[in-house]
Protein backbone atom coordinates (compact mmCIF):
# COMPACT_ATOMS: atom_id res chain seq x y z
CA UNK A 1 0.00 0.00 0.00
CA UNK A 2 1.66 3.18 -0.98
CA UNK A 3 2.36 5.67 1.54
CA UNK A 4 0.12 8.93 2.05
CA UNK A 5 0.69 12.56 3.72
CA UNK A 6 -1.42 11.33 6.30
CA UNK A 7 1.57 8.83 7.24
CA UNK A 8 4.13 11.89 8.19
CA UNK A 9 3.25 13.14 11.19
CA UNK A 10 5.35 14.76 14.34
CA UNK A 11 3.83 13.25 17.60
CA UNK A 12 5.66 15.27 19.71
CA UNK A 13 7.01 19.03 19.96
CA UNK A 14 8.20 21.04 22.48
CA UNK A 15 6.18 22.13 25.58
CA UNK A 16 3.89 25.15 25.42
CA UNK A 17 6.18 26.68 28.35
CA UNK A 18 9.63 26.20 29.28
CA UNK A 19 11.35 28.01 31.83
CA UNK A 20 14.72 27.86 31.93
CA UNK A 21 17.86 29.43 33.68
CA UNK A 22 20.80 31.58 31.94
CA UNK A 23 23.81 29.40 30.56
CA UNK A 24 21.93 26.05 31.39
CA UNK A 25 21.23 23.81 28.98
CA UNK A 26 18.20 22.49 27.21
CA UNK A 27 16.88 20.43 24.69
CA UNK A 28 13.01 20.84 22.67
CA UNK A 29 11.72 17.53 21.63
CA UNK A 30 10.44 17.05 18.03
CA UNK A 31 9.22 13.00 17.57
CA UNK A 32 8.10 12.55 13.84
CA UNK A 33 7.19 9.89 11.61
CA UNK A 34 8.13 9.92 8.27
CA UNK A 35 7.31 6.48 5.57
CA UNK A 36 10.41 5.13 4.30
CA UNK A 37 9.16 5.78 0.61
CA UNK A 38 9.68 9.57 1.95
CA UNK A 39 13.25 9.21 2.62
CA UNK A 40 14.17 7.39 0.19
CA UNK A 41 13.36 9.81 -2.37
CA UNK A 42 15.04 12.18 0.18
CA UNK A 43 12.36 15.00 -0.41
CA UNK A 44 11.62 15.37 3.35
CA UNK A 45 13.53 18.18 5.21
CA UNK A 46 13.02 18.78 9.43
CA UNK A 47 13.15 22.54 10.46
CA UNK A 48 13.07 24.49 13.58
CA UNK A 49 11.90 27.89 13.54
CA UNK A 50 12.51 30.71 16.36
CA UNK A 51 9.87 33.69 16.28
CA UNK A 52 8.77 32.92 12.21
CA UNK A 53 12.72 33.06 11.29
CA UNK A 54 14.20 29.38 9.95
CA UNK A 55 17.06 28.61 12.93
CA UNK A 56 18.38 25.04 11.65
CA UNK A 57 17.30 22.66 9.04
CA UNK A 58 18.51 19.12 8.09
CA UNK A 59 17.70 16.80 4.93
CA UNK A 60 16.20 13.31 5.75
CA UNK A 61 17.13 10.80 3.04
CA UNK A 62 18.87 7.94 2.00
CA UNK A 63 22.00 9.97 1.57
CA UNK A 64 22.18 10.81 4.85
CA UNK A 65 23.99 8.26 6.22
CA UNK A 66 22.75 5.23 9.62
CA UNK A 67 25.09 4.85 12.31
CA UNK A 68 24.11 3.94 15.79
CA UNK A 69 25.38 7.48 17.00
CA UNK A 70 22.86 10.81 16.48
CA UNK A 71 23.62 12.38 13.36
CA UNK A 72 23.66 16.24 13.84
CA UNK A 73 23.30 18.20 11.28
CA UNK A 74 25.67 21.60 10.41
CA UNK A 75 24.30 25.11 11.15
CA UNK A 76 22.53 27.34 9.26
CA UNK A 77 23.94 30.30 11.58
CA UNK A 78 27.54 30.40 13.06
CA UNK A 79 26.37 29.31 16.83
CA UNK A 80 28.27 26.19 17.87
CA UNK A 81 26.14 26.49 21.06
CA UNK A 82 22.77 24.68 18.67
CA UNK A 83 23.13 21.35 17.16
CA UNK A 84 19.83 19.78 16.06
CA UNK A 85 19.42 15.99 16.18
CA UNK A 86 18.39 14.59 12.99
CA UNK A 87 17.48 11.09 14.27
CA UNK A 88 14.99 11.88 17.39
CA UNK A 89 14.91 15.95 15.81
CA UNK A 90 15.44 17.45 19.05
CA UNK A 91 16.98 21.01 19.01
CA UNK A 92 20.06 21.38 22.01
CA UNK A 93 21.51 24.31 23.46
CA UNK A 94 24.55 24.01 25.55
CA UNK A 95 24.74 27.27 26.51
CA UNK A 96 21.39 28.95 27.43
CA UNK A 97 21.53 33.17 26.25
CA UNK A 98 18.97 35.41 27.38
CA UNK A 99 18.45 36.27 23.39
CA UNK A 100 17.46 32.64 23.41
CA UNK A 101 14.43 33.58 24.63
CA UNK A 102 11.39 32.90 21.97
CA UNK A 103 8.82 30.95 20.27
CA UNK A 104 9.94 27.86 18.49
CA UNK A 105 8.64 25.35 16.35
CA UNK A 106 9.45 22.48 14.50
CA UNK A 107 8.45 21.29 10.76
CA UNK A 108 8.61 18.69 8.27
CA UNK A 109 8.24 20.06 4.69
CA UNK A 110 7.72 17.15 1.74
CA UNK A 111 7.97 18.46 -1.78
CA UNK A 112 4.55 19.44 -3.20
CA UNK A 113 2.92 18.98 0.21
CA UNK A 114 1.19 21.06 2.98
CA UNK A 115 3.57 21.65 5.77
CA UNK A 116 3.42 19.57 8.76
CA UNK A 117 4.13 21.91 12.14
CA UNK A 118 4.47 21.02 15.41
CA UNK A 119 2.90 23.11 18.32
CA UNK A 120 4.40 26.80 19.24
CA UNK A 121 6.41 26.12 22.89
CA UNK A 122 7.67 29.51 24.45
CA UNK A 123 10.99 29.44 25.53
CA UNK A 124 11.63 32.16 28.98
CA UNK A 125 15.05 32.55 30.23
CA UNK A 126 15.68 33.30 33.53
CA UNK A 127 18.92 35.92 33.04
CA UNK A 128 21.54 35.73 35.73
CA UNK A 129 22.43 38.43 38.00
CA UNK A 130 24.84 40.35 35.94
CA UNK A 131 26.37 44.35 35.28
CA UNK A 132 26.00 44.95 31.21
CA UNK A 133 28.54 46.52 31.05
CA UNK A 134 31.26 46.25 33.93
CA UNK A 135 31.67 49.89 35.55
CA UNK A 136 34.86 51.32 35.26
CA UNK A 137 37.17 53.36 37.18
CA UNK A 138 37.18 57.00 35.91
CA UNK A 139 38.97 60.68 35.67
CA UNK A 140 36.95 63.41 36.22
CA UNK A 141 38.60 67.16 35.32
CA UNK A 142 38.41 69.69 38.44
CA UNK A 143 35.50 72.15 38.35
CA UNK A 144 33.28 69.93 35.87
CA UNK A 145 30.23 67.58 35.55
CA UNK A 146 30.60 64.05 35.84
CA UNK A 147 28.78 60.82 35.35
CA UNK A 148 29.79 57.36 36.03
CA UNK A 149 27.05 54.36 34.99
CA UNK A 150 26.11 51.37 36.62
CA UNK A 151 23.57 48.73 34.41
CA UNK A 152 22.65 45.67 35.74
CA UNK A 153 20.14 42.72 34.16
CA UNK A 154 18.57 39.86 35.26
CA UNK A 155 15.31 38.42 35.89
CA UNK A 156 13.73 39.44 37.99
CA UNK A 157 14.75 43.27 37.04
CA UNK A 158 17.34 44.19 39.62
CA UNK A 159 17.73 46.87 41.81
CA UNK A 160 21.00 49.12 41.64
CA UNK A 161 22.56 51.32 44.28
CA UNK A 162 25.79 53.59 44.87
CA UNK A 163 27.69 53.78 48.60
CA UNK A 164 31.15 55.29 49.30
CA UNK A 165 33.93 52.65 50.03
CA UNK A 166 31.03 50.31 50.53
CA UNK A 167 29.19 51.21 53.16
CA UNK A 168 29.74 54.90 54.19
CA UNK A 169 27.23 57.56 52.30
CA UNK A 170 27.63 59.50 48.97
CA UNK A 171 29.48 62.89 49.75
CA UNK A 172 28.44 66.29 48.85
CA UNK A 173 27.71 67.71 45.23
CA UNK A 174 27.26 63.38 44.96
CA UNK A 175 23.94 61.80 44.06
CA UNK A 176 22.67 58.73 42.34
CA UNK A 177 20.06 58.86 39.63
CA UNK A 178 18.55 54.98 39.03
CA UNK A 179 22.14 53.67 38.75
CA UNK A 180 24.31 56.50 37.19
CA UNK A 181 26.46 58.45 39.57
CA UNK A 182 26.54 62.57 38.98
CA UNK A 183 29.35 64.83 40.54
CA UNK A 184 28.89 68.19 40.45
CA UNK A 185 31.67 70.54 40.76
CA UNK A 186 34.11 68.01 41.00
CA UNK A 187 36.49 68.51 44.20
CA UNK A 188 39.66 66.47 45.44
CA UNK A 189 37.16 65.97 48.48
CA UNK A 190 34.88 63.22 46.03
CA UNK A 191 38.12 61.45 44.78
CA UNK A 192 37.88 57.62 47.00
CA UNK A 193 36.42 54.32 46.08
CA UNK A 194 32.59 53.64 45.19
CA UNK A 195 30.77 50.42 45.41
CA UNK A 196 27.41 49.56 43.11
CA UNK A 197 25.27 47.23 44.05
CA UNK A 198 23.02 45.55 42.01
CA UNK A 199 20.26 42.84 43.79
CA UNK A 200 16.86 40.93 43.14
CA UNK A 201 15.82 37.75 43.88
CA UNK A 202 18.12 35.79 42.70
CA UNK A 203 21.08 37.39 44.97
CA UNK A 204 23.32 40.41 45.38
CA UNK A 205 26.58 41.53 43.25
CA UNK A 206 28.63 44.44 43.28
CA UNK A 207 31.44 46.35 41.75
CA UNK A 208 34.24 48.71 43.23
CA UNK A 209 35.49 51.58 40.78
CA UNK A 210 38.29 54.29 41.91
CA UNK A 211 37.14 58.28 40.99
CA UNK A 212 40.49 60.34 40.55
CA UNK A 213 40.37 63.75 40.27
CA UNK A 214 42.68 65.67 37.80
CA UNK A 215 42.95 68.69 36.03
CA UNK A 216 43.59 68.88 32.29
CA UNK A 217 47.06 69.84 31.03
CA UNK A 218 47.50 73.87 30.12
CA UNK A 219 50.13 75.42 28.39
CA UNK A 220 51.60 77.74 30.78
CA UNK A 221 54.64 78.60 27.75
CA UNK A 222 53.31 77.65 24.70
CA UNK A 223 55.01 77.49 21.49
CA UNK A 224 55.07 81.04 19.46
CA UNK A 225 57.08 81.65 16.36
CA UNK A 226 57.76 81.97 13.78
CA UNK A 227 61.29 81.42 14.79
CA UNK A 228 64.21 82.80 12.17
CA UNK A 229 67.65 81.21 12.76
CA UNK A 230 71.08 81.60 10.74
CA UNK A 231 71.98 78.47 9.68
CA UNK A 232 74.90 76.99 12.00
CA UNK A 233 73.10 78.94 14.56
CA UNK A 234 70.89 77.65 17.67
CA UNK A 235 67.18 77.33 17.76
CA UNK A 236 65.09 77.09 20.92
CA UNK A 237 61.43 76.59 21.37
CA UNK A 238 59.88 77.05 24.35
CA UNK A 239 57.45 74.56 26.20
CA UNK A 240 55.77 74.29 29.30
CA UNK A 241 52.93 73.12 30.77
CA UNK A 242 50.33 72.60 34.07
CA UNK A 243 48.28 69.83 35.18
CA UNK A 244 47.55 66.83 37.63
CA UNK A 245 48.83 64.82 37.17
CA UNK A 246 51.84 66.31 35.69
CA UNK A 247 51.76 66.33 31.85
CA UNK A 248 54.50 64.89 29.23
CA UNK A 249 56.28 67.09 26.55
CA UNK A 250 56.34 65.54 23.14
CA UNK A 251 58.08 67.45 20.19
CA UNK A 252 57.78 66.45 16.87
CA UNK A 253 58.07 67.89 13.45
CA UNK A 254 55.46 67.83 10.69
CA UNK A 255 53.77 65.42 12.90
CA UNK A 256 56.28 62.89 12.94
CA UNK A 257 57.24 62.44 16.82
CA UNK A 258 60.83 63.42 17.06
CA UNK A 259 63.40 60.35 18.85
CA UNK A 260 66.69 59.00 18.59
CA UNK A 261 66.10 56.79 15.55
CA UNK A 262 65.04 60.63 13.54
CA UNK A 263 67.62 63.36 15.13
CA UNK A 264 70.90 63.95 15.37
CA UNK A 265 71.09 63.65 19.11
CA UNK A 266 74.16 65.53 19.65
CA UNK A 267 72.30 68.57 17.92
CA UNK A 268 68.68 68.25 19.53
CA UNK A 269 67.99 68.51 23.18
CA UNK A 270 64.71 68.64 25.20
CA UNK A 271 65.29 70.29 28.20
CA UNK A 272 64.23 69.00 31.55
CA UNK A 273 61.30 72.45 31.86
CA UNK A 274 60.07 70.93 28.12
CA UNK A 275 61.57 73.39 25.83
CA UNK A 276 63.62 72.36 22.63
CA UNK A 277 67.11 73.39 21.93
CA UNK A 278 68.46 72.88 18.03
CA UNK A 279 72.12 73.43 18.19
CA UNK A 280 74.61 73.99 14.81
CA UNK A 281 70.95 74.50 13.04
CA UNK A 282 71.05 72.91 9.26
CA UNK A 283 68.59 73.99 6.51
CA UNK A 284 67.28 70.61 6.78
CA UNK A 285 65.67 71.48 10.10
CA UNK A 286 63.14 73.78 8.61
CA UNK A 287 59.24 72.66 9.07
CA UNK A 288 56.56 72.92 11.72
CA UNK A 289 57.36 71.83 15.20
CA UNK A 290 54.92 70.88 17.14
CA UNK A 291 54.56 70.25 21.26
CA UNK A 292 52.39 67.78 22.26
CA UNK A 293 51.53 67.83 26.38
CA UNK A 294 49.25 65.20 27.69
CA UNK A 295 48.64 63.05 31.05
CA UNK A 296 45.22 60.88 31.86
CA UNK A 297 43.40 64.30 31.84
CA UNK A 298 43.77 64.72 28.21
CA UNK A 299 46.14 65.89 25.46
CA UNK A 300 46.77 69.32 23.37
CA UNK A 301 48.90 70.53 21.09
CA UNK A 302 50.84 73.74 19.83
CA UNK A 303 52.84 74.24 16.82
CA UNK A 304 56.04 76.27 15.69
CA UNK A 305 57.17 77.51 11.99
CA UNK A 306 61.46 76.98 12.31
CA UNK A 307 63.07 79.57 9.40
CA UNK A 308 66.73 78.64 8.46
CA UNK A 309 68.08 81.59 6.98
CA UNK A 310 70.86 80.68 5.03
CA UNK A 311 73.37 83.35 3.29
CA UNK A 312 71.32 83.35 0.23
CA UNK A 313 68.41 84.06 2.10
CA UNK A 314 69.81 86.45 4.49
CA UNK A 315 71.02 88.55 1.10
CA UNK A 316 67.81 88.42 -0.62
CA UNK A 317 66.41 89.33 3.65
CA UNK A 318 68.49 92.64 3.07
CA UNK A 319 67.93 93.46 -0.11
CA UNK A 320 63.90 92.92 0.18
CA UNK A 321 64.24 95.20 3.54
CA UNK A 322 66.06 97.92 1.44
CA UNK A 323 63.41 97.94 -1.33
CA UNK A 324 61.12 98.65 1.25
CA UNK A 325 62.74 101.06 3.05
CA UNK A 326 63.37 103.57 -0.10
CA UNK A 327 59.34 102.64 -1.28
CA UNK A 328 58.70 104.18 1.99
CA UNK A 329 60.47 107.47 1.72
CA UNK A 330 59.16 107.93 -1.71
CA UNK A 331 55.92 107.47 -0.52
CA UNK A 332 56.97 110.30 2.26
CA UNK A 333 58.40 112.81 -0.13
CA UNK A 334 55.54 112.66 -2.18
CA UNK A 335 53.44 113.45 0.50
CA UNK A 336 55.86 116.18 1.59
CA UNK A 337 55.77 117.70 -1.92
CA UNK A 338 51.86 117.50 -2.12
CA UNK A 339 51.00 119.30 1.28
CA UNK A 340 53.69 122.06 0.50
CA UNK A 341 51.83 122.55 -3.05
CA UNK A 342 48.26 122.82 -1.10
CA UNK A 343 49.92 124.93 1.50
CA UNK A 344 51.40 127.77 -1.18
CA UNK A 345 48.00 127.22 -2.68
CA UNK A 346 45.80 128.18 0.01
CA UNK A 347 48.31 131.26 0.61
CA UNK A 348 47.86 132.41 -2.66
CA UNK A 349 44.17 131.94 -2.33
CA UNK A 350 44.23 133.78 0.95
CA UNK A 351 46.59 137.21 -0.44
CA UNK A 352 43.51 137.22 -3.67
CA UNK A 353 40.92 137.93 -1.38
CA UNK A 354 42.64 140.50 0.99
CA UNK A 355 43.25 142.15 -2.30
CA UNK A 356 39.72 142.16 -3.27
CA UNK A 357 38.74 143.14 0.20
CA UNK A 358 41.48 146.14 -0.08
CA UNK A 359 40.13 147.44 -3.70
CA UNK A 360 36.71 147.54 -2.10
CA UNK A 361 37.67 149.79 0.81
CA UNK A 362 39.31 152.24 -1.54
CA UNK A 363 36.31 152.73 -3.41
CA UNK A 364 34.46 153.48 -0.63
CA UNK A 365 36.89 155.91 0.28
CA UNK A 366 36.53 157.76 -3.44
CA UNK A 367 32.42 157.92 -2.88
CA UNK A 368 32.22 159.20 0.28
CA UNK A 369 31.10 162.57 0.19
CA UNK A 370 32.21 164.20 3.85
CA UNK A 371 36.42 162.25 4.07
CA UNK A 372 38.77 164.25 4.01
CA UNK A 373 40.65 163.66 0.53
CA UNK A 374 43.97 161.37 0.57
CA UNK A 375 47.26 162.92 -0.57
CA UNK A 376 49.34 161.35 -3.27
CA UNK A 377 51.20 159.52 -1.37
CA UNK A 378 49.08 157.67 0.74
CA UNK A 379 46.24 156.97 -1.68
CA UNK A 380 49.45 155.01 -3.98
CA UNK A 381 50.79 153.39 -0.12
CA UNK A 382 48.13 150.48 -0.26
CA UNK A 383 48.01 149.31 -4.01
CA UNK A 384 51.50 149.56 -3.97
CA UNK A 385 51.95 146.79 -0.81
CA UNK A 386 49.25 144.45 -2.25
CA UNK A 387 50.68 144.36 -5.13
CA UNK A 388 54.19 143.49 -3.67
CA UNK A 389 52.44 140.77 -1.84
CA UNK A 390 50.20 139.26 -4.74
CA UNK A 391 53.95 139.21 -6.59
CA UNK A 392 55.83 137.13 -3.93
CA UNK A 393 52.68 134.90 -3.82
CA UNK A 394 52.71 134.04 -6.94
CA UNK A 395 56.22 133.57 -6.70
CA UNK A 396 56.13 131.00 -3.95
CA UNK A 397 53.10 129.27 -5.62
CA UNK A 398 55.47 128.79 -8.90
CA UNK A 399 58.64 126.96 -6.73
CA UNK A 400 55.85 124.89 -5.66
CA UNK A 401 54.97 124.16 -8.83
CA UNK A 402 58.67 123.63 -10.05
CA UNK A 403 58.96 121.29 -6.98
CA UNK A 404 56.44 118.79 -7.91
């Protein structure tokens, strides 16, 4: 009698609710039936699904090989934690994850037949007690705001707490918001050990983190330039810097950190106060030099322009200086020139209208009926002065002229 769909069948799937704890392990049943017809043609395939979502999948057939051992078949997903069972079709997990959590099913799919599905079983893990992530001992910069977090899971949702050195109270400008831990105004006072606590049924755990206080490295000298040296002459750049805790000095040029595999050391020292000394200076030393200061605070940087004037150089220095120099004094003649011109001007302006005003008060003089009348030789005495004065006027406005 030939076989029918009615023959393939799964009498057993996993439970409708399994409860199980974090990094046990477990296994979900799937007992099935299939006709030997079935396999021979090797058209029937098991399958578990998680949440809708194909998790592992194996082939049943005659080209799958008997031994007395359970033949496992290889993962669909990178997860050596899963191996599924091809001969009773159970699903294992080694390892129990919290992401394991789910709905799962199993199937057996023949070609050009309905699907035959198990039952849904829900899958809840119990997570362990854990922090996610670890916290961390931390520097927090004098003055400023800081926050260190504390994150604990596990079923049921823990609890999370912060104490001082594990048992003494948070200090002042301290508080603790649902597991993160705000300073405000950081102080030396708040630098110590604190404890968080994270609890719920399942138990208590804790972690200790130390708080340092620092203050972020400041240039007290910082580099200035740019710096001009003769060649075969000595360079120094200055250096220095403030902090806690106390910073390094790092030179380097064009950002390449300067050390004894890339300087001469006979010709480059770093004094012990952090500032750079360049002795029997070669035009090779030319660039950007930058100083690098850092500590656990943090790091900054300043940079330097190095000139090496060599004799070409300082010649063409000279000669550029001199062309300036002269442009300037032309530039101050001319100006010279042009306020004498406007200065003879305006005179000459000014001598025209005391003329005018003089003719004027001579004809008055002529029409009035009751003055006595001038002699000769005072009514010549005032046209004969302007007109001296008009003449040097004019004079002094043409060797202004001439001049420019």
């Amino acid at each position: 009698m030939p076989a029918s769909l009615d023959d393939v069948r799964i009498n057993q799937g996993p439970a409708a609710r399994i409860t199980v704890k974090e990094l046990g392990s477990l296994q979900l049943p799937c007992s099935y039936e299939v006709p030997f017809a079935y396999t021979q043609s090797n058209s029937v395939t098991l399958r578990w699904r998680k949440d809708g979502k194909t998790l592992r999948q194996a082939e049943l057939g005659q080209f799958s090989g008997t031994t007395s051992e359970p033949q496992l078949e290889a993962m669909l997903r990178e997860d050596s934690r899963l191996t599924l069972n091809k001969e009773s079709g159970a699903l294992l997990f080694s390892s129990v994850l919290a992401s394991d959590a789910g709905q799962y099913q199993c199937q057996l799919l023949v070609d050009g037949q309905p699907t035959v599905s198990s039952n849904n079983g829900m899958v809840e893990v119990i997570e362990q007690l854990k922090f996610m992530p670890q916290p961390t001992s931390k520097n927090l910069e004098l003055g400023t705001v800081g926050k260190v977090h504390c994150k604990a899971q596990g079923t049921p949702t823990p609890q999370v707490k912060w104490l001082r050195e594990t048992q003494l109270p948070l200090p002042e400008n301290v508080s603790d918001h649902n597991g993160t831990l705000v300073f405000r105004n950081v102080t030396n006072l708040q630098r110590g050990q604190y404890t968080c606590i994270a609890s719920n049924s399942q138990g208590e755990i804790s972690a200790t983190v130390s708080i340092n206080v620092v203050i972020a490295p400041k240039f007290s000298v910082p580099p200035s330039g740019p710096i001009e040296v003769l060649e075969q002459g000595l360079a120094v750049m200055h250096c220095q810097a403030t902090g806690e805790p106390k910073p390094t000095i790092q030179w380097d040029r064009d950002l390449v950190y300067l050390n004894e595999n890339n300087t001469d050391t006979a010709r480059f020292r770093l004094l012990e106060n952090g500032t750079l000394e360049i002795h029997d200076v070669q035009p090779e030393d030319e660039g950007r030099y930058g100083c690098t200061i850092g500590s656990s605070a943090g790091l900054k940087r300043e940079e330097v322009l190095l000139v090496v004037l060599t004799t070409k150089s300082t010649s063409n220095s000279i000669i550029t200086r001199i062309i300036i120099i002269i442009i300037c004094l032309a530039f101050l003649y001319f100006v010279l020139v042009l306020g004498l011109k406007l200065w003879y001007r305006y005179r000459r302006h000014l001598g025209k209208v005391q003329l005018d005003d003089g003719a004027h008060v001579a004809a008055g003089h002529e029409n009035a009926e009751h003055e006595p009348c001038l002699t000769e030789g005072n009514s010549s005495k005032i046209p004969k002065s302007k007109f001296r004065e008009s003449t040097i006027l004019e004079q002094e406005s043409q060797v202004a002229d001439d001049i420019v």
